[in-house]
C-alpha atoms as a PDB file:
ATOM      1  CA  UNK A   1       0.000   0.000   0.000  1.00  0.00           C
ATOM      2  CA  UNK A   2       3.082   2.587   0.480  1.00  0.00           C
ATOM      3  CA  UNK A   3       4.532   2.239  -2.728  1.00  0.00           C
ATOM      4  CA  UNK A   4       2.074   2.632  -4.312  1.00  0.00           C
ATOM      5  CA  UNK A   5       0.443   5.676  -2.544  1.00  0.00           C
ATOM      6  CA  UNK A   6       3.961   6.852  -2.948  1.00  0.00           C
ATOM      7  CA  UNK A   7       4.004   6.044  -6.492  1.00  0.00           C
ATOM      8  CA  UNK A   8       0.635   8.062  -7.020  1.00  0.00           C
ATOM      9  CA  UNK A   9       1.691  11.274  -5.545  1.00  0.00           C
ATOM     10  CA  UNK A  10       4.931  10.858  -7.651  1.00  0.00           C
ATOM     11  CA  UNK A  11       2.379  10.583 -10.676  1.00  0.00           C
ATOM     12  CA  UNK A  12       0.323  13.465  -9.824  1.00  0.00           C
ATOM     13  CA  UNK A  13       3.232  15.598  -9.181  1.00  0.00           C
ATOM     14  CA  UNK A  14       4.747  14.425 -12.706  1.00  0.00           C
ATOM     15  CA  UNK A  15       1.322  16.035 -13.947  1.00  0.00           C
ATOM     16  CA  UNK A  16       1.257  19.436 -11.663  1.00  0.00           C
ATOM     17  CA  UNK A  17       5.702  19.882 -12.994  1.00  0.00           C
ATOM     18  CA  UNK A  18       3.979  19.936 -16.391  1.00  0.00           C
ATOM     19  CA  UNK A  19       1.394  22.151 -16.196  1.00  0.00           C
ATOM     20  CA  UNK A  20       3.756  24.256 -14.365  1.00  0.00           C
ATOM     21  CA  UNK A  21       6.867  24.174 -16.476  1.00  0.00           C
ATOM     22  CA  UNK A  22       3.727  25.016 -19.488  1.00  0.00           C
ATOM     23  CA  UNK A  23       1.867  28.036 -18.048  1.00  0.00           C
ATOM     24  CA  UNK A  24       4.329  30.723 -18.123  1.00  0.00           C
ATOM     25  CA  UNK A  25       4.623  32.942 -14.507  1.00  0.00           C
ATOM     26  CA  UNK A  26       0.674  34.085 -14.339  1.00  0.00           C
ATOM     27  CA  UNK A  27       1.052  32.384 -11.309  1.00  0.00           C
ATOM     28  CA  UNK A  28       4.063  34.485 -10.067  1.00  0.00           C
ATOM     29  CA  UNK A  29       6.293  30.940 -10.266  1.00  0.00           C
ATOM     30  CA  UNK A  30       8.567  33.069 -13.015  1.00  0.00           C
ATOM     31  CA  UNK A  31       9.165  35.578  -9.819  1.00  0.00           C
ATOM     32  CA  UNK A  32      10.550  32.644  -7.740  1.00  0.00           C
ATOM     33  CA  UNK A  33      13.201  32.099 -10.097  1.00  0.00           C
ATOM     34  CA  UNK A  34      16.035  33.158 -11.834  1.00  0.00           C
ATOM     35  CA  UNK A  35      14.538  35.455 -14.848  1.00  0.00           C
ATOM     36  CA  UNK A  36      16.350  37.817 -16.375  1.00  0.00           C
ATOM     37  CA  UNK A  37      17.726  40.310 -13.571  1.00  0.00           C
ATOM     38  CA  UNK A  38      16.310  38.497 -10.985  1.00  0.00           C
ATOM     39  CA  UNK A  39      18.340  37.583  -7.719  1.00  0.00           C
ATOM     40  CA  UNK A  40      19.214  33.750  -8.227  1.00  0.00           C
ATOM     41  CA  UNK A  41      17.563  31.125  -6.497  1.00  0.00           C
ATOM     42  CA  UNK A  42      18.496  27.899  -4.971  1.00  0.00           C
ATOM     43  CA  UNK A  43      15.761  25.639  -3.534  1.00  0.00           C
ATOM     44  CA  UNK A  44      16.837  23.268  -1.249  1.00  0.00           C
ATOM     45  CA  UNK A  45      14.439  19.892   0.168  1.00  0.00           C
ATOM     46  CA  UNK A  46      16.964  18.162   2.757  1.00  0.00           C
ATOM     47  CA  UNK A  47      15.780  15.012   4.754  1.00  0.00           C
ATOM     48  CA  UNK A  48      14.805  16.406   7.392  1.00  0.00           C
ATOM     49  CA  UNK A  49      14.339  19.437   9.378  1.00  0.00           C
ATOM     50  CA  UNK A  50      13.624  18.890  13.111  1.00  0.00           C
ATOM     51  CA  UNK A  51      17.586  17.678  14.040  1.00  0.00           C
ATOM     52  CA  UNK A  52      20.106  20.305  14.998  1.00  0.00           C
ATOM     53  CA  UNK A  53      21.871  18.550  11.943  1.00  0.00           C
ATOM     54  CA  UNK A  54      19.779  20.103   9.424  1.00  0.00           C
ATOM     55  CA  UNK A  55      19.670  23.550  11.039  1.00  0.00           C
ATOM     56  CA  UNK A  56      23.473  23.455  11.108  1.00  0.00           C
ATOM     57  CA  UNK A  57      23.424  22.723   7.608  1.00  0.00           C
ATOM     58  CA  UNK A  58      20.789  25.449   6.891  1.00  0.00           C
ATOM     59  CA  UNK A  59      22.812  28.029   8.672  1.00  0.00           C
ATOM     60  CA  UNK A  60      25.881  27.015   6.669  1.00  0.00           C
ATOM     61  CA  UNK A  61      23.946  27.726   3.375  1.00  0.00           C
ATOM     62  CA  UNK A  62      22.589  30.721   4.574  1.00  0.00           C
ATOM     63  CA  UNK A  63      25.692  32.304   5.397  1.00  0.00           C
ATOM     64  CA  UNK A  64      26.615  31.163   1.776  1.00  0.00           C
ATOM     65  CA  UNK A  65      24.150  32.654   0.212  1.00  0.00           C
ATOM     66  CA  UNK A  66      24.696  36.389   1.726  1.00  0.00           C
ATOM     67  CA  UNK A  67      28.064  35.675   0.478  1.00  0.00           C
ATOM     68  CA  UNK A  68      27.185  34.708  -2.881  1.00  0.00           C
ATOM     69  CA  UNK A  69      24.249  37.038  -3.169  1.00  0.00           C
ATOM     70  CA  UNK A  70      21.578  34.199  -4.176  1.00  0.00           C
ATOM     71  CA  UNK A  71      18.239  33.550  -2.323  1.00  0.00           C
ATOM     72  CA  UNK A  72      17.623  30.528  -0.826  1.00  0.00           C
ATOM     73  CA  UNK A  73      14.300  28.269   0.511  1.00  0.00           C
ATOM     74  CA  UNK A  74      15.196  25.361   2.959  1.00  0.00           C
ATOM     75  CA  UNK A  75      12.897  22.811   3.887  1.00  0.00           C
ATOM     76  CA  UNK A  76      12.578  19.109   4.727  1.00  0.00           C
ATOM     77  CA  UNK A  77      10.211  17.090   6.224  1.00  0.00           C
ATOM     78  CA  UNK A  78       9.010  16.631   9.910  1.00  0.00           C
ATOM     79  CA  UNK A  79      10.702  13.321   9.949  1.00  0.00           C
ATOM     80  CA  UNK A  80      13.757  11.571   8.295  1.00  0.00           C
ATOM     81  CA  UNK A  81      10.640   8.606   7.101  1.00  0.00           C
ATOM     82  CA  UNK A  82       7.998  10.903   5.614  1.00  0.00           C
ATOM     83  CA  UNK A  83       9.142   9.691   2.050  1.00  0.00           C
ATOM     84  CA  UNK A  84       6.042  11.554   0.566  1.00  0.00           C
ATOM     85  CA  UNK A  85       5.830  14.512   2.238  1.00  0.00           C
ATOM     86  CA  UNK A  86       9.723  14.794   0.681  1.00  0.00           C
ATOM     87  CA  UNK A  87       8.200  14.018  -2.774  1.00  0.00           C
ATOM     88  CA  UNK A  88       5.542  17.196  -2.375  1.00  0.00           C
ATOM     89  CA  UNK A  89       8.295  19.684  -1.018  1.00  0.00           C
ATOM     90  CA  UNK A  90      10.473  18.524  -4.229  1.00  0.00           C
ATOM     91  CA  UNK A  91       7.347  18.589  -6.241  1.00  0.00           C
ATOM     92  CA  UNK A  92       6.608  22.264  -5.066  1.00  0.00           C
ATOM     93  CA  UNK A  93      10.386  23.467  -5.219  1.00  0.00           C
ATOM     94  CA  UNK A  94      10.514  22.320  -8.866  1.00  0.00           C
ATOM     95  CA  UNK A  95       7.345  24.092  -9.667  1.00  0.00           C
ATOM     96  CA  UNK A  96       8.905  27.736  -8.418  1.00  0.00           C
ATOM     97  CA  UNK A  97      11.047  27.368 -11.462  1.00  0.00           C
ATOM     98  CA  UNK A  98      14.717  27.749  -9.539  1.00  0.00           C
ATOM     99  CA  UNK A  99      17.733  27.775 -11.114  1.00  0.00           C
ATOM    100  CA  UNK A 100      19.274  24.942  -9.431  1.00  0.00           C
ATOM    101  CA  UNK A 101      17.754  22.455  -6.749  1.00  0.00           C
ATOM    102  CA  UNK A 102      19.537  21.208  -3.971  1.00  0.00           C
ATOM    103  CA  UNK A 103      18.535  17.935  -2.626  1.00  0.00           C
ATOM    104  CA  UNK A 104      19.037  15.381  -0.412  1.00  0.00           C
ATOM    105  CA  UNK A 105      17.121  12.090  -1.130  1.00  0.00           C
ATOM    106  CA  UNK A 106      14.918  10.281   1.717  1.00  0.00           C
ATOM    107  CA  UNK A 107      14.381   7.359  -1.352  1.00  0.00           C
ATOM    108  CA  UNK A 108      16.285   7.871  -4.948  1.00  0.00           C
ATOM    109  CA  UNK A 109      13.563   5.974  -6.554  1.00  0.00           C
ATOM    110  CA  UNK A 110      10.642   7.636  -5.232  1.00  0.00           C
ATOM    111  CA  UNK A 111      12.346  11.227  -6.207  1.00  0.00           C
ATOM    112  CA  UNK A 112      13.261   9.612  -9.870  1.00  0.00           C
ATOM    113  CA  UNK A 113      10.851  11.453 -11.710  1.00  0.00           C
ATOM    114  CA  UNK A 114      10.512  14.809 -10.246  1.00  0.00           C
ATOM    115  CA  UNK A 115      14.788  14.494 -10.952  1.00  0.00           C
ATOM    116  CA  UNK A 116      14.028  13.754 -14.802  1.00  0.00           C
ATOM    117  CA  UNK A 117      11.800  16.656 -14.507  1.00  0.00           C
ATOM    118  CA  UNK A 118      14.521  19.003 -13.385  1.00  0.00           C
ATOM    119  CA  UNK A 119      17.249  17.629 -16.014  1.00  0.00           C
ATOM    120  CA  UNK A 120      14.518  17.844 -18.867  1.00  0.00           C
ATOM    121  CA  UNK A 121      13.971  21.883 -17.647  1.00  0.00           C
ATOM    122  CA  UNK A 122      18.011  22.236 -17.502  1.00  0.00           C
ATOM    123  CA  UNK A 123      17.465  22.830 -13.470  1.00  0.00           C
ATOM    124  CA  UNK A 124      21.027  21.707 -12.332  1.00  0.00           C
ATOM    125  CA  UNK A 125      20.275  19.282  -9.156  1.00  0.00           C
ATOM    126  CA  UNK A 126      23.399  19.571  -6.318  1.00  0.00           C
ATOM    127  CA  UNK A 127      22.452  16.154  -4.307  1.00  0.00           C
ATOM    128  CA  UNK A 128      23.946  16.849  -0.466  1.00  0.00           C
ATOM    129  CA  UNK A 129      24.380  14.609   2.405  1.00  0.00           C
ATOM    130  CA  UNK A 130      22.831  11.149   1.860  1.00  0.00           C
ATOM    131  CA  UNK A 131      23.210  11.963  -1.980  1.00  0.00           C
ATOM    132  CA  UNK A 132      20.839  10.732  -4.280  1.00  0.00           C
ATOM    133  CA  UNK A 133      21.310   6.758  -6.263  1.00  0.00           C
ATOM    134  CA  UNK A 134      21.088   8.638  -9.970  1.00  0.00           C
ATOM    135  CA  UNK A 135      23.594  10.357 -12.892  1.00  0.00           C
ATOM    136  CA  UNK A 136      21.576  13.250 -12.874  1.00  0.00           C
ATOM    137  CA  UNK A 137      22.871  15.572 -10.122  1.00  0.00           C
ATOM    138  CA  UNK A 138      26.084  17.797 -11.563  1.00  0.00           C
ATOM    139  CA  UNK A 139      27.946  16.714  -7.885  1.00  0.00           C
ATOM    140  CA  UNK A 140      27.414  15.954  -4.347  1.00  0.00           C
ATOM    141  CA  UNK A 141      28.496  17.572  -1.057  1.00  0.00           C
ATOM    142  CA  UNK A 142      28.743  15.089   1.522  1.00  0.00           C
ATOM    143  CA  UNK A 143      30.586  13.266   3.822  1.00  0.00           C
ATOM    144  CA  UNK A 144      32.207   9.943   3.021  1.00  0.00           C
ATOM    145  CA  UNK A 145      29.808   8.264   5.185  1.00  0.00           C
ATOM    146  CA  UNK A 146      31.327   4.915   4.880  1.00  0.00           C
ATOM    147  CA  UNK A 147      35.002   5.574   5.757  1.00  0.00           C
ATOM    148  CA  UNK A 148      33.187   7.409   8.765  1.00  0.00           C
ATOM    149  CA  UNK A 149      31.282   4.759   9.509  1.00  0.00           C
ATOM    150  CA  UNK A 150      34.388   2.175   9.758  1.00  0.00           C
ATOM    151  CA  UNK A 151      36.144   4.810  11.847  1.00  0.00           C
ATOM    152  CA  UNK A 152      33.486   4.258  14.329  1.00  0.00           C
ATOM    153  CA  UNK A 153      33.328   0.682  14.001  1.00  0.00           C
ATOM    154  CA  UNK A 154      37.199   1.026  14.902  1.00  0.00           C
ATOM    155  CA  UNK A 155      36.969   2.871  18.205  1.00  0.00           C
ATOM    156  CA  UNK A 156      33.777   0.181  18.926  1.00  0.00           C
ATOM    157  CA  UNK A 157      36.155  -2.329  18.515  1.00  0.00           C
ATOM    158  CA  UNK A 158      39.704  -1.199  19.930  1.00  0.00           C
ATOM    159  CA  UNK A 159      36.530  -0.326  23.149  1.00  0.00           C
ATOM    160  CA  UNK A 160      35.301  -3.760  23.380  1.00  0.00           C
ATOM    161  CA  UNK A 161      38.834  -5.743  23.145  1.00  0.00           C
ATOM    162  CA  UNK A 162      37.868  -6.929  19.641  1.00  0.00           C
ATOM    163  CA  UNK A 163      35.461  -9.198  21.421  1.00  0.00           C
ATOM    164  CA  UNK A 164      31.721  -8.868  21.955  1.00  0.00           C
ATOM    165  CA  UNK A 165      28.166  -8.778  20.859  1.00  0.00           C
ATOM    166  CA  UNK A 166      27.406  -5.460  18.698  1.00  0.00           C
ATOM    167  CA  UNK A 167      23.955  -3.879  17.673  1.00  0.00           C
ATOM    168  CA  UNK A 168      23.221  -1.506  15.162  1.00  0.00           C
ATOM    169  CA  UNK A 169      20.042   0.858  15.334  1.00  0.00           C
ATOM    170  CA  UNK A 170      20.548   2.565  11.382  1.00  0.00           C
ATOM    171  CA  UNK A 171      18.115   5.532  10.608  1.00  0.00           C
ATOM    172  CA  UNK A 172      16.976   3.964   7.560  1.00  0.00           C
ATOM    173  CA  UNK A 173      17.674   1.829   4.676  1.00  0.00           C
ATOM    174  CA  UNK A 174      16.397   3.588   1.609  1.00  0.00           C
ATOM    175  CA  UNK A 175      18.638   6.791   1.971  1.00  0.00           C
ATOM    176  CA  UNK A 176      22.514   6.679   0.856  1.00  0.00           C
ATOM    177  CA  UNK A 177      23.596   7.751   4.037  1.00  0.00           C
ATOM    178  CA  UNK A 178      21.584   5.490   6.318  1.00  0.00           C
ATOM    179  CA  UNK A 179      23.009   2.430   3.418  1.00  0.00           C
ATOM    180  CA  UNK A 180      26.525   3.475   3.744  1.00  0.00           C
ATOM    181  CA  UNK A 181      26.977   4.286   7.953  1.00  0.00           C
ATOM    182  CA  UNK A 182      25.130   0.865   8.414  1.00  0.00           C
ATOM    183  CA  UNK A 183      27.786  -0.703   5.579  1.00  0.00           C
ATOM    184  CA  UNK A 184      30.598   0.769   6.319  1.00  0.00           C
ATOM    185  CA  UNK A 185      30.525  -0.529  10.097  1.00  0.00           C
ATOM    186  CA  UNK A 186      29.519  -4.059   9.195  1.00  0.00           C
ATOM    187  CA  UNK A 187      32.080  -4.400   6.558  1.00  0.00           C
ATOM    188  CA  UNK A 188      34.811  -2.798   8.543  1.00  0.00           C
ATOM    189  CA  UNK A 189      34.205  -4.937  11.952  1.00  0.00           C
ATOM    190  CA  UNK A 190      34.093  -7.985   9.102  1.00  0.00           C
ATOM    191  CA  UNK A 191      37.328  -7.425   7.745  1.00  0.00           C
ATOM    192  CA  UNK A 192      39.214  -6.417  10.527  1.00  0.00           C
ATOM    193  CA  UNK A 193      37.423  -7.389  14.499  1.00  0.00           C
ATOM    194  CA  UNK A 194      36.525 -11.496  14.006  1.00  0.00           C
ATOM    195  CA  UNK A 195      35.686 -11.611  17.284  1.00  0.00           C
ATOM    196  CA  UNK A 196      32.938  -8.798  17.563  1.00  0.00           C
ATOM    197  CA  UNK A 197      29.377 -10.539  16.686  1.00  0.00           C
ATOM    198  CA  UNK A 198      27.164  -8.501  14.993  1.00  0.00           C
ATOM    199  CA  UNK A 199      23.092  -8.440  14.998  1.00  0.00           C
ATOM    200  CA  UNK A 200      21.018  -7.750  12.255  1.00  0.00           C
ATOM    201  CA  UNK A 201      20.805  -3.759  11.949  1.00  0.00           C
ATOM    202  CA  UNK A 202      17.652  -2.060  13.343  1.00  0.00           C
ATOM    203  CA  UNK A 203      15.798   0.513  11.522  1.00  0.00           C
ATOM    204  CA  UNK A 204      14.301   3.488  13.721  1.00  0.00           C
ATOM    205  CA  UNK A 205      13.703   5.819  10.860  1.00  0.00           C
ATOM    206  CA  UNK A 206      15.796   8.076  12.941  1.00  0.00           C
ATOM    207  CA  UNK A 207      13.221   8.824  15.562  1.00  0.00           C
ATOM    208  CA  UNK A 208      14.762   9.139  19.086  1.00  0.00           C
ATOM    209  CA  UNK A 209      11.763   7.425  20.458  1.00  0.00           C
ATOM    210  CA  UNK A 210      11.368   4.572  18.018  1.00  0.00           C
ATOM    211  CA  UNK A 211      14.870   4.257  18.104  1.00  0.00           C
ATOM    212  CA  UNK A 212      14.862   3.797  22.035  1.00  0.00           C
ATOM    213  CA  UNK A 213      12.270   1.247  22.053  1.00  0.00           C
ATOM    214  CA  UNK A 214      14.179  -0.933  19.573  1.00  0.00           C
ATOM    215  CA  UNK A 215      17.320  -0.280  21.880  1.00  0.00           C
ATOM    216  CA  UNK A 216      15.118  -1.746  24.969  1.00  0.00           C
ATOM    217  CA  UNK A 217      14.204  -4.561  22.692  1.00  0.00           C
ATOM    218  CA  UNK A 218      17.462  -5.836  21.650  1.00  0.00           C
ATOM    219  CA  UNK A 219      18.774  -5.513  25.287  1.00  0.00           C
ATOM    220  CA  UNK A 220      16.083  -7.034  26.507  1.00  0.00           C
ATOM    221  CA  UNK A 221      16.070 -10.446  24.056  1.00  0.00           C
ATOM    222  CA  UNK A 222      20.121 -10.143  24.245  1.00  0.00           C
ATOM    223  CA  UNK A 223      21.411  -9.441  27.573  1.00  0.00           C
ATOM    224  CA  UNK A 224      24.925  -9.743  26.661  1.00  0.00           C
ATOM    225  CA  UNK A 225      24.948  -7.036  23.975  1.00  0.00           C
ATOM    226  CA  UNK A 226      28.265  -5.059  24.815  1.00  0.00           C
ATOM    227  CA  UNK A 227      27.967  -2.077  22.562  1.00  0.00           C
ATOM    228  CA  UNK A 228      25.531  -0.065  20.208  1.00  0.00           C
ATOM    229  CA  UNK A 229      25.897   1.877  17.020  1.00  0.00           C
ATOM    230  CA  UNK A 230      23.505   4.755  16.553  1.00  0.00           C
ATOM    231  CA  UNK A 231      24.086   6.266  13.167  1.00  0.00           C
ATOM    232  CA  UNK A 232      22.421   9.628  13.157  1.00  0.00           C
ATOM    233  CA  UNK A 233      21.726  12.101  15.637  1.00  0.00           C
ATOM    234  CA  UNK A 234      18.175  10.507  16.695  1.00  0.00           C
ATOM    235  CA  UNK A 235      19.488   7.203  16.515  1.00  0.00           C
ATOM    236  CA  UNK A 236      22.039   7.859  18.887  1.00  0.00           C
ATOM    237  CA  UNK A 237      20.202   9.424  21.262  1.00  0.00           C
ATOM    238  CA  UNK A 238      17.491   7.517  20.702  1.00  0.00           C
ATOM    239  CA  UNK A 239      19.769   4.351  21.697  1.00  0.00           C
ATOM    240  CA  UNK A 240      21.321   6.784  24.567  1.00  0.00           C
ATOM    241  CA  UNK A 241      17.240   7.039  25.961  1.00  0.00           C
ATOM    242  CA  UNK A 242      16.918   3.110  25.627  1.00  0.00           C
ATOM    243  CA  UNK A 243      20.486   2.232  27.229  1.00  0.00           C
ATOM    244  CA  UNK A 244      19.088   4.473  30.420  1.00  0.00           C
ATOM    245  CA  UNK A 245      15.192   3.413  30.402  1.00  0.00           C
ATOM    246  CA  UNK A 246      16.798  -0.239  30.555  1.00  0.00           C
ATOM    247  CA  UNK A 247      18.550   0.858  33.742  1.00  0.00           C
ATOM    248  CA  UNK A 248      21.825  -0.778  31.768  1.00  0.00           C
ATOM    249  CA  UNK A 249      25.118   0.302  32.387  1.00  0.00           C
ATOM    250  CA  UNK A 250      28.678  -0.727  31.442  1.00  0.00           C
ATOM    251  CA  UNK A 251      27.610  -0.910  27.729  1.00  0.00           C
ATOM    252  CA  UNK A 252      29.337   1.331  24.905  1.00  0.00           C
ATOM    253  CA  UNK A 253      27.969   3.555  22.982  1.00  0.00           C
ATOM    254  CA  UNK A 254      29.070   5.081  19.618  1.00  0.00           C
ATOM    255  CA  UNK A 255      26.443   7.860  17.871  1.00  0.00           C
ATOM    256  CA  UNK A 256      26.832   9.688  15.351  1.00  0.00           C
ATOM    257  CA  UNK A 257      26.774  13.488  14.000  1.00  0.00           C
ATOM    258  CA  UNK A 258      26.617  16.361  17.186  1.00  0.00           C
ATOM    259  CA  UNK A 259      23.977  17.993  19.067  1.00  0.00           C
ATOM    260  CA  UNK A 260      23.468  19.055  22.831  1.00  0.00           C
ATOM    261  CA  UNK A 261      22.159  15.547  23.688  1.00  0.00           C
ATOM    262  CA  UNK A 262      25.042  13.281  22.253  1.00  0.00           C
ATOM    263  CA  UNK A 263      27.320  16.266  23.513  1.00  0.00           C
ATOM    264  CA  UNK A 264      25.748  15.716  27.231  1.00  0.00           C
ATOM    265  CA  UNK A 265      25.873  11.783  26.722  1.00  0.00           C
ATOM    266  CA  UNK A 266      30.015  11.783  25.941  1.00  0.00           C
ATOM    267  CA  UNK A 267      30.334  14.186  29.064  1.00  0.00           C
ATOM    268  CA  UNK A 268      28.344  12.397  31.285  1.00  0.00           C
ATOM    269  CA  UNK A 269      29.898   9.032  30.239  1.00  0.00           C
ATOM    270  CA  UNK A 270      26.706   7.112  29.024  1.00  0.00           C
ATOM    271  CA  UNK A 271      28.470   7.385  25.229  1.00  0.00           C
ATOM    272  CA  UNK A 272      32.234   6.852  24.296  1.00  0.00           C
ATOM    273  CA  UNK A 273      32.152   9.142  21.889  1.00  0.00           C
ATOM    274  CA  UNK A 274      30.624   9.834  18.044  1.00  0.00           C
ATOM    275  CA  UNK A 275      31.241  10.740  14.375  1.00  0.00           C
ATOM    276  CA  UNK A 276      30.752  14.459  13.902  1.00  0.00           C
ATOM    277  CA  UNK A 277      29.650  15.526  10.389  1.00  0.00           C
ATOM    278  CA  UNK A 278      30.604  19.343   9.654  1.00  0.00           C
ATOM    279  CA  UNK A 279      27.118  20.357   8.793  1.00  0.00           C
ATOM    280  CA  UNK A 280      27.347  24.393   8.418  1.00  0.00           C
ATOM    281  CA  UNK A 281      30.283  23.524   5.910  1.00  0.00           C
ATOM    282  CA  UNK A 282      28.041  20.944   4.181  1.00  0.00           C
ATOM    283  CA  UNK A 283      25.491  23.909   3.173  1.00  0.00           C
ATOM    284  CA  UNK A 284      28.445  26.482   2.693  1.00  0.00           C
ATOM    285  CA  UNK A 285      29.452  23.579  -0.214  1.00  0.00           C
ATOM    286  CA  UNK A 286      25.823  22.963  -1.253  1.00  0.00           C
ATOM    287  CA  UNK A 287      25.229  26.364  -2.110  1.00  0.00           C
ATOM    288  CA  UNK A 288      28.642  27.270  -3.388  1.00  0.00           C
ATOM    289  CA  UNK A 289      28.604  24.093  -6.207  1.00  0.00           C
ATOM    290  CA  UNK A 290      24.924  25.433  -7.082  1.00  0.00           C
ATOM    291  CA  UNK A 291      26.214  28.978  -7.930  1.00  0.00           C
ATOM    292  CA  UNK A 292      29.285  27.171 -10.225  1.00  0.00           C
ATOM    293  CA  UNK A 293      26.352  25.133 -11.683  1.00  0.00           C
ATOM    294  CA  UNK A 294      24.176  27.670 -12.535  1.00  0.00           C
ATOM    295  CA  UNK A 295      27.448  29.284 -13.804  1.00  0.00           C
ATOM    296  CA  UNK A 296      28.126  26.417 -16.306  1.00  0.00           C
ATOM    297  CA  UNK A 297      31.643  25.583 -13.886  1.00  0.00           C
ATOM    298  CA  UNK A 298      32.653  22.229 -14.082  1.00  0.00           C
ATOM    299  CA  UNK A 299      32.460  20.291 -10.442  1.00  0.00           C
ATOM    300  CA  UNK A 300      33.411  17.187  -9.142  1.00  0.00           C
ATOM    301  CA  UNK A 301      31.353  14.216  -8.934  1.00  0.00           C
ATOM    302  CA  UNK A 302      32.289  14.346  -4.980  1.00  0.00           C
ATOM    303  CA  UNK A 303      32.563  17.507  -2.926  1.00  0.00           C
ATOM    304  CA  UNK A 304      34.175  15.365   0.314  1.00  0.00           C
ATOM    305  CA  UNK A 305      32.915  17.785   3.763  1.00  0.00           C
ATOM    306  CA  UNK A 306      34.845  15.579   5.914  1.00  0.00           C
ATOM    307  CA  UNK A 307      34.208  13.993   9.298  1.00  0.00           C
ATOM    308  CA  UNK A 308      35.670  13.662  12.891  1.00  0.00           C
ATOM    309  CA  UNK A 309      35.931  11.452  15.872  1.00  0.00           C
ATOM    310  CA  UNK A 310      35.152  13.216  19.201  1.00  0.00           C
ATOM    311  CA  UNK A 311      35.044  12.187  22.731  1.00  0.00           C
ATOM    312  CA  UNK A 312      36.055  13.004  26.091  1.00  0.00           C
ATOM    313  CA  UNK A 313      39.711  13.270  25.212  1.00  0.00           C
ATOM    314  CA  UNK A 314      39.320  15.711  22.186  1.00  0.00           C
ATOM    315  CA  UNK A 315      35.901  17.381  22.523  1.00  0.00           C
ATOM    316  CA  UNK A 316      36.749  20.755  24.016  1.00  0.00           C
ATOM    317  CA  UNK A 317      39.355  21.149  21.314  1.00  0.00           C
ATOM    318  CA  UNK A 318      39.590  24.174  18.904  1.00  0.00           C
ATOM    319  CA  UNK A 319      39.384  21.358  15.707  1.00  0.00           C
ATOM    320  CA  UNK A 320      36.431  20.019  17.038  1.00  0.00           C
ATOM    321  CA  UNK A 321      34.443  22.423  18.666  1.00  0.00           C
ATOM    322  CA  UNK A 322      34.689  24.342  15.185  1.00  0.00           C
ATOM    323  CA  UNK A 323      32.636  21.489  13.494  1.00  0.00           C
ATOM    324  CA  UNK A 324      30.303  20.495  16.712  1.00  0.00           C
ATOM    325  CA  UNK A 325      26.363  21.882  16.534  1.00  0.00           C
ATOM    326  CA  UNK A 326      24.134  22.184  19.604  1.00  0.00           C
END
């Protein structure tokens, strides 16, 4: 029943991009964009909006813009698994005619056609973050989410002794980032930890309260568990919640991206430590590739933001606390 009531309002968007990219700027969409000697315009659907990630990535593209002189929309849904609510923000951005999208995908295929759209109207898409599973966006700023995932698979390990039973609670599987933090840490503790036992990943979409009931779940059918993986911010403290509801303790911890909560958590001891992301310098890069795009400037397929490790040992540092969002 999701698919297809995700593959209708795909369909009827298809249909409203048409009629759009067909009936001229009566309905002020012309304004919205970039005609002649008008301010240039960026829209930008991320995957979420609610996280202290995605406002650190929408101050980063703000204070690009003001730099660049372009005018920007950001939006995203309420949550990281509201595939079609994505779909009609993406469907509406398209349909104020900008001169380049930025995007990051909740679900490549379910965005598919509103993409085609944009390539067929020579809209330049900039995919950012989880990226987006298609040849059709001109780059992508993001971090190398599965190198940072093995880097925290690493520290899990060297934590547990290279012995141990592991759980993963993933924010999703239909996103590129949620595919490559969950891959990166299985193949990783594969190649290199023999002795760490792995469970099947957990999906929580993401959702710090979802996220802490499947944490109470696994502890509860597998006692012995000696560390989790959370890999976004509401995973992690989402597991963080469940770890402490549980009434647990001894058990490490490993999140992922920043924010006052996971921050609080290293501190306080209840988490080793986490990947941080550098999210304000994730939209500085989104919105600085869209302006070469728009601009006809060759780009690279891969605009690496980088990544960190942070814990109690490094988190006051100048390095860190540079790239660290509350």
């Amino acid at each position: 029943m999701r698919i297809k009531r995700i593959g209708a309002v795909v369909a009827t968007a298809a249909v409203a991009l048409t009629v759009a990219a067909c009936g001229g700027s009566s309905g002020g969409a012309g304004a919205q964009g970039g005609g002649a000697g008008a301010q240039p315009y960026i829209a930008i659907v991320s995957k979420g909006f609610q996280h202290q990630f995605w406002q650190a990535v929408k101050q980063g593209a703000e204070q690009e813009a003001a730099k660049q002189n372009v005018r920007i929309t950001f939006e995203g849904p309420a949550t990281e698994a509201d595939i079609e609510g994505q779909v009609t923000m993406l469907t509406n951005a398209l349909a104020r005619q900008p001169n380049v999208l930025g995007f990051a995908a909740l679900d490549s295929r379910a965005a598919a056609p509103l993409l085609q759209q944009a390539k067929s109207r020579n809209i330049p898409v900039v995919a950012f973050d989880s990226g987006v599973d298609s040849g059709i966006p001109v780059t992508t700023a993001a971090t190398d989410n599965k190198a940072a995932a093995a880097e925290a698979a690493k520290h899990m390990a060297e934590a547990l002794g290279g012995t141990g039973k592991v759980a993963l609670v993933v924010h999703d599987q239909t996103s590129r980032s949620g595919i490559d933090r969950r891959d990166g840490f299985v193949e990783w503790m594969k190649a290199n930890a023999p002795g760490i036992e792995l469970l099947p990943p957990q999906y929580g979409g993401g959702d710090q309260a979802k996220s802490a009931d499947i944490t109470k779940s696994i502890l509860a059918a597998n006692p012995d568990v000696k560390g989790i993986y959370g890999s976004n911010e509401g995973s992690a403290i989402g597991v963080v919640r469940g770890v402490q509801e549980s009434g647990r303790s001894g058990l490490t911890v490993i999140g992922f991206d920043s924010g006052q909560a996971q921050i609080d958590a290293i501190r306080g001891g209840t988490m080793l430590g986490a990947i941080t992301q550098n999210p304000v310098g994730m939209g500085q890069q989104l919105v600085d590739a869209s302006v070469k795009a728009m601009h006809g400037e060759s780009l690279p397929k891969v605009i690496d933001t980088g990544f960190f490790w942070y814990d109690k040992s490094n988190i006051d540092s100048p390095e860190i606390k540079a790239v660290l969002y509350q």
